[in-house]
N, C-alpha and C. Protein backbone atom coordinates (compact mmCIF):
# COMPACT_ATOMS: atom_id res chain seq x y z
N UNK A 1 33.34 37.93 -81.83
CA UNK A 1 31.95 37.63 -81.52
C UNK A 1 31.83 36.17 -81.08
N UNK A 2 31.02 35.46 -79.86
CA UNK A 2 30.66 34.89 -79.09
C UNK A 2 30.05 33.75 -80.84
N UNK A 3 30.64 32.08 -80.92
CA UNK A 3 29.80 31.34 -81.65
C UNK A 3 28.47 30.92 -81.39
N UNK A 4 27.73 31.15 -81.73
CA UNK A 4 26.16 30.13 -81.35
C UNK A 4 26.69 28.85 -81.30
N UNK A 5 26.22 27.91 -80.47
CA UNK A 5 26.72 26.63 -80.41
C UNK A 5 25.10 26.29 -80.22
N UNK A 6 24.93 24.83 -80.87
CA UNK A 6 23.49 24.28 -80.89
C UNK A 6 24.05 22.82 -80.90
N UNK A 7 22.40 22.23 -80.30
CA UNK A 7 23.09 20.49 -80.34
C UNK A 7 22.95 19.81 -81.53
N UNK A 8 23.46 21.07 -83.10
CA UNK A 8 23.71 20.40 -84.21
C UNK A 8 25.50 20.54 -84.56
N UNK A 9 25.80 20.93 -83.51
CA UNK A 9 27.16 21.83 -84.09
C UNK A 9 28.67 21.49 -82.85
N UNK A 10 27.51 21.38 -81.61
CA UNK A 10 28.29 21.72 -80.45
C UNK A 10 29.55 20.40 -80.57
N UNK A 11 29.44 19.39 -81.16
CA UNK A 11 30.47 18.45 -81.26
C UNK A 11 31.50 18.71 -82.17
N UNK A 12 31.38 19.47 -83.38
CA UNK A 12 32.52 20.07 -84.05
C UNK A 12 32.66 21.06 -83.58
N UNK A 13 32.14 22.22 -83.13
CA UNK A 13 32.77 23.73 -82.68
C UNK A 13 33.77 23.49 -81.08
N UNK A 14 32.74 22.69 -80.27
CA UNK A 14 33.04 22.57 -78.75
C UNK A 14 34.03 21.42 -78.28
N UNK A 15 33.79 20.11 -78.69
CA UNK A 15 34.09 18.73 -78.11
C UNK A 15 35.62 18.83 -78.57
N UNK A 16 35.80 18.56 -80.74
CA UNK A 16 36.74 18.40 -81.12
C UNK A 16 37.39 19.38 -81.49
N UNK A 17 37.09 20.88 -80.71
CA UNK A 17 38.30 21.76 -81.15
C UNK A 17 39.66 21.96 -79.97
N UNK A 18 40.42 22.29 -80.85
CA UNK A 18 41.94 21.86 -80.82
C UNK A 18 42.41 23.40 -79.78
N UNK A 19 41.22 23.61 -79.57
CA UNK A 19 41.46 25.02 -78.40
C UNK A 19 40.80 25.25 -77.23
N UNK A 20 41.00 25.76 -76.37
CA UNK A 20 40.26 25.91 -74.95
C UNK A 20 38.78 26.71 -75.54
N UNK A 21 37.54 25.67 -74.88
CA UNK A 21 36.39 26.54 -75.21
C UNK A 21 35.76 26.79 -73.72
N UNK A 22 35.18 28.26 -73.90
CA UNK A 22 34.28 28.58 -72.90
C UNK A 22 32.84 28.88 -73.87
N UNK A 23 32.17 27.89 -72.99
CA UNK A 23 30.55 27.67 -73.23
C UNK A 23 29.98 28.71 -72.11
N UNK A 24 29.01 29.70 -72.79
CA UNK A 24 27.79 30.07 -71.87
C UNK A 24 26.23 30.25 -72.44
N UNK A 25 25.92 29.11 -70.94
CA UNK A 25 24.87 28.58 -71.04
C UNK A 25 24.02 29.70 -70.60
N UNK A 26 22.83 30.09 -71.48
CA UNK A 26 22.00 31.17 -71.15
C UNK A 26 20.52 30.56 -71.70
N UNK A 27 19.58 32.20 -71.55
CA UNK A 27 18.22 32.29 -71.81
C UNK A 27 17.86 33.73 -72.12
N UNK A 28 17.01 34.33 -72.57
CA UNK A 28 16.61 35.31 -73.08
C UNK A 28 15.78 36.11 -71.69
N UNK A 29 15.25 35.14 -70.91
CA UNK A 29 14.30 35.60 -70.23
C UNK A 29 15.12 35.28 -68.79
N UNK A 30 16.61 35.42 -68.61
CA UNK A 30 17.31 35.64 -67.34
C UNK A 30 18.35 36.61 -67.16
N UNK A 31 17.82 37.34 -66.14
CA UNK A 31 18.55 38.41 -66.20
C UNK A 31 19.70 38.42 -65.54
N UNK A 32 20.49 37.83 -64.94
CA UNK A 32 21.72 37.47 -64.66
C UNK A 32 22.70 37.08 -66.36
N UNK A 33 21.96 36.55 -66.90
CA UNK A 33 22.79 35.87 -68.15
C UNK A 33 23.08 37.48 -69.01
N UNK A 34 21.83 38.29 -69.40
CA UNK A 34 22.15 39.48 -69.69
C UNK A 34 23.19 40.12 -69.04
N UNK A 35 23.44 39.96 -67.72
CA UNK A 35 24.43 40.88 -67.23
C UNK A 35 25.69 40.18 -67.99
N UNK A 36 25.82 38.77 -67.84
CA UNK A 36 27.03 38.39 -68.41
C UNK A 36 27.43 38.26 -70.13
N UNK A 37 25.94 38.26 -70.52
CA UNK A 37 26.62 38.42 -72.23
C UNK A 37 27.27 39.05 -72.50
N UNK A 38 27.20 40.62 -72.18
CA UNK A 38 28.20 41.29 -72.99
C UNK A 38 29.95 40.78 -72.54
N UNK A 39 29.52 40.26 -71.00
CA UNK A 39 30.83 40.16 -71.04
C UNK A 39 31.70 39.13 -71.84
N UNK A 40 30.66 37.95 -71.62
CA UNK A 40 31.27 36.91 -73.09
C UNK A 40 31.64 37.56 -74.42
N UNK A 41 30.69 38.67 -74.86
CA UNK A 41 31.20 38.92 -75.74
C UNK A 41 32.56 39.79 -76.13
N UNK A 42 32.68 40.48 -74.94
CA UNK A 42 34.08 41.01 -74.84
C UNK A 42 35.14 39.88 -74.76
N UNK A 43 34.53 38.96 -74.18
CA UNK A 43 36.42 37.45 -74.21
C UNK A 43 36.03 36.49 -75.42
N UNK A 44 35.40 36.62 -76.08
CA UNK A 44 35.56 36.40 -77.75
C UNK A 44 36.17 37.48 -78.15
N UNK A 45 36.05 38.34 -78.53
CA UNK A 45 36.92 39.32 -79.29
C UNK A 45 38.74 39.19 -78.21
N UNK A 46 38.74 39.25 -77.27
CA UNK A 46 39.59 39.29 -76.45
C UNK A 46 40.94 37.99 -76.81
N UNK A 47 40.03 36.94 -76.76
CA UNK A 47 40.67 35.80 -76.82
C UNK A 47 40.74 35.06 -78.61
N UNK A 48 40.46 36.00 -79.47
CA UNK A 48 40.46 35.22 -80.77
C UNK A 48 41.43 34.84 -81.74
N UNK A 49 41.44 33.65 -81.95
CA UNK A 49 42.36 32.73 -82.21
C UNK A 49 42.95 31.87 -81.19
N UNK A 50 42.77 32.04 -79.84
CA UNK A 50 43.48 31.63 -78.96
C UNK A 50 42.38 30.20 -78.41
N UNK A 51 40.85 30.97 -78.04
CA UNK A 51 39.92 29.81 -77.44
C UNK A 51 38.91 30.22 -78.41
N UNK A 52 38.16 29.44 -78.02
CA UNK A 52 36.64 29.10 -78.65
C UNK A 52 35.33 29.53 -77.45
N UNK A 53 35.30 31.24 -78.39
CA UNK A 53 33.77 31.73 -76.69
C UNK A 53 32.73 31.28 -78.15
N UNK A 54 31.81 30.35 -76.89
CA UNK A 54 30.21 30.26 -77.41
C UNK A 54 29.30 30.05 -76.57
N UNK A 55 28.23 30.69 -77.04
CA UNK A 55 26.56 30.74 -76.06
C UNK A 55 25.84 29.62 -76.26
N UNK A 56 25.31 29.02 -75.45
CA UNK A 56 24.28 27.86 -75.62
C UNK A 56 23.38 28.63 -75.25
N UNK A 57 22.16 28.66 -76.33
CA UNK A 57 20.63 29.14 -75.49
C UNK A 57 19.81 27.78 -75.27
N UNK A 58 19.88 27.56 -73.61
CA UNK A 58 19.24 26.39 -73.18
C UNK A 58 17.74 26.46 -73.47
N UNK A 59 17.30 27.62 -74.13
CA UNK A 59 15.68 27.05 -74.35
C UNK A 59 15.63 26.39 -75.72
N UNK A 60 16.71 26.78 -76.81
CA UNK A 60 16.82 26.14 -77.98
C UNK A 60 17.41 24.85 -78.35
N UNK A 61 17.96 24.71 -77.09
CA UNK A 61 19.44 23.57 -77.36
C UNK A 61 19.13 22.55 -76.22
N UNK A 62 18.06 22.11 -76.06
CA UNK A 62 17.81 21.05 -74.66
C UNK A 62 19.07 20.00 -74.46
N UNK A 63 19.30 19.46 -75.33
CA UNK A 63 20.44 18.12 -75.93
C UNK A 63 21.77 18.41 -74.77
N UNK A 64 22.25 20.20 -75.66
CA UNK A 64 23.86 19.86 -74.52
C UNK A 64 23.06 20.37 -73.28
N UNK A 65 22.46 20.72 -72.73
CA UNK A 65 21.88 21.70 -71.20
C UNK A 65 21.63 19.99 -70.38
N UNK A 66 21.08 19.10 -71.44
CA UNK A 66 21.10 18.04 -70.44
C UNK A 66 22.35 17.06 -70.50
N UNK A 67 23.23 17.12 -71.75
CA UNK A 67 24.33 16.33 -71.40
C UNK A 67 25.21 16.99 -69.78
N UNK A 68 24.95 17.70 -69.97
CA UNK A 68 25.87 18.73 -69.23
C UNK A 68 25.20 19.00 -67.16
N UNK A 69 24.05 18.77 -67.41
CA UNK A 69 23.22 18.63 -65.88
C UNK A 69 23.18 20.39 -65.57
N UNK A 70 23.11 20.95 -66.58
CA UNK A 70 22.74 22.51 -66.43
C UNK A 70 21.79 22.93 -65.99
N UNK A 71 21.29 23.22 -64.75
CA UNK A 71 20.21 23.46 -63.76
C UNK A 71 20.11 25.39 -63.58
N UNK A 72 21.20 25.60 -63.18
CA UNK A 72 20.96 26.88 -63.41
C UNK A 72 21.86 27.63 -64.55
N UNK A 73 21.58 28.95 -64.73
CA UNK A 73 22.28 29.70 -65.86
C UNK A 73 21.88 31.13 -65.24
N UNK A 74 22.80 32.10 -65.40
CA UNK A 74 24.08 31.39 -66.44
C UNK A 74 25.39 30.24 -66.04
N UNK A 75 25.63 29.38 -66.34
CA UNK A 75 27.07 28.91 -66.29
C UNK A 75 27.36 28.74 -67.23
N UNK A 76 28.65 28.77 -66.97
CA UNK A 76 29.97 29.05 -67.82
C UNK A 76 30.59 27.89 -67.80
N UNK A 77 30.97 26.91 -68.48
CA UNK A 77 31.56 25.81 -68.39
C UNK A 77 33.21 25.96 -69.42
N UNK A 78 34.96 25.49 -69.10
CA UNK A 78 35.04 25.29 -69.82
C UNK A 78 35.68 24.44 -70.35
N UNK A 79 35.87 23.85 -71.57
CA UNK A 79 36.40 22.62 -71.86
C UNK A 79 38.08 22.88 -72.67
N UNK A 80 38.39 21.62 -72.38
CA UNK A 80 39.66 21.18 -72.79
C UNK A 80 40.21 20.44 -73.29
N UNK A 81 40.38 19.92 -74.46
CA UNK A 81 40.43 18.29 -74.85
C UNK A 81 38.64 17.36 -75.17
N UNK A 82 37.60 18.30 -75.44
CA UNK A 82 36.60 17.84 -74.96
C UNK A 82 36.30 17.46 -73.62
N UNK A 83 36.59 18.09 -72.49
CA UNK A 83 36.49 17.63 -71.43
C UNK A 83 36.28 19.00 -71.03
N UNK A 84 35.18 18.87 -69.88
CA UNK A 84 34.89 19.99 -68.75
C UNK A 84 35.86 19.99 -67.75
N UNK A 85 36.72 20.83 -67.36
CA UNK A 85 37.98 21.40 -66.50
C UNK A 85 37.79 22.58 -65.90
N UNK A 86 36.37 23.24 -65.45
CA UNK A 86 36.37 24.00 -64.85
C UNK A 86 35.20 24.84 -65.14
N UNK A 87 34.24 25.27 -64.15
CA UNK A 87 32.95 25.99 -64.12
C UNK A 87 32.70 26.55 -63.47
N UNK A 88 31.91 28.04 -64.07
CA UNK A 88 31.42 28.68 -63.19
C UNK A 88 29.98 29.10 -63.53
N UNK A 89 29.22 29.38 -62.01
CA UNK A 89 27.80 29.23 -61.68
C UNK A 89 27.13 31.08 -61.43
N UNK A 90 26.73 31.60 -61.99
CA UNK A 90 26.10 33.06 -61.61
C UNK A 90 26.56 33.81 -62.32
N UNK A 91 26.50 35.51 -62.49
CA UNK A 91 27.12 36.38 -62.59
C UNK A 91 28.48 36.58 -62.31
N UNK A 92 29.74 36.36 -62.91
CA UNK A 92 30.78 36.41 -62.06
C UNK A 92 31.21 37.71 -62.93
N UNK A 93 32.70 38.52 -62.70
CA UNK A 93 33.42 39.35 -63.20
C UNK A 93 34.10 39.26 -64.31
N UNK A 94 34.31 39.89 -65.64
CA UNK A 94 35.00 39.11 -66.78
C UNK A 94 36.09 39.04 -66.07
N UNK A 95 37.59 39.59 -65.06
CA UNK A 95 38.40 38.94 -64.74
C UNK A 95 38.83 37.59 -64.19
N UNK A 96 37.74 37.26 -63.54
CA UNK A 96 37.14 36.16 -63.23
C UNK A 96 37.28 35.15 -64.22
N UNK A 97 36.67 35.08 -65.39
CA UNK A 97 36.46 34.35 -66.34
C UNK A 97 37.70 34.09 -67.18
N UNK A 98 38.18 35.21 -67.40
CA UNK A 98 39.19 35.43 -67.75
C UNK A 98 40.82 34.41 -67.61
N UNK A 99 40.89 34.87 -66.02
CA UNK A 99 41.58 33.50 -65.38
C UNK A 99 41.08 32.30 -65.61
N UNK A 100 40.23 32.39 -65.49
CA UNK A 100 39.76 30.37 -65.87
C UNK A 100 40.01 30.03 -67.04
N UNK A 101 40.16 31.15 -67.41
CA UNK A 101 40.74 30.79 -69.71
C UNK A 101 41.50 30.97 -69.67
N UNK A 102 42.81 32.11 -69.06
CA UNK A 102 44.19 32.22 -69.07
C UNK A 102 44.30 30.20 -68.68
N UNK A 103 44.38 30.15 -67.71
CA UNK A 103 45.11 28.73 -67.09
C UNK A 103 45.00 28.19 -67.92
N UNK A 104 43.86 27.63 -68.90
CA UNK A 104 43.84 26.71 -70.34
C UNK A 104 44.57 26.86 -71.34
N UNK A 105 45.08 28.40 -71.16
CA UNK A 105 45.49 28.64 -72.79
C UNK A 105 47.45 27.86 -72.72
């Protein structure tokens, strides 16, 4: 299952973990992000132990949506070392996503 990440947390779950994280940035009231939750939630179960999948809900979490210059959603951001190394913008395919987390791991 996909972590909630909030801008009380997102610096221990996201920044300083010691594993590839994919962040997705969502909303309740976009329907593109629905299409992609479930798929996040399939590469959490997919990838566990390996990376770190978590949802930002940008209407709850203003803090990282603006560290981050998150304009639209869903994106998918993901990090490495605390560092952003790669993003993606829309609806994409979980294979898609997938690869962008294989290369990290």
């Amino acid at each position: 299952m996909a972590v909630e990440l909030t801008d009380a947390n997102f610096e221990e779950l996201a920044i300083n973990s010691d594993k590839p994280v994919l962040v997705d940035f969502w909303a309740e009231w976009c329907g593109p992000c629905r299409m992609v939750g479930p798929v996040v939630e399939e590469l959490a179960n997919d990838n566990e132990g390996k990376a770190v999948v978590g949802k930002v809900n940008v209407d709850h979490n203003s803090g990282i949506s603006q560290r981050f210059g998150i304009r639209n959603i869903p994106t998918i951001l993901f990090l490495k070392n605390g560092e952003v190394v790669d993003k993606s913008v829309g609806a994409v395919p979980k294979n898609v996503l997938q690869e962008k987390l294989d290369a990290l791991l």
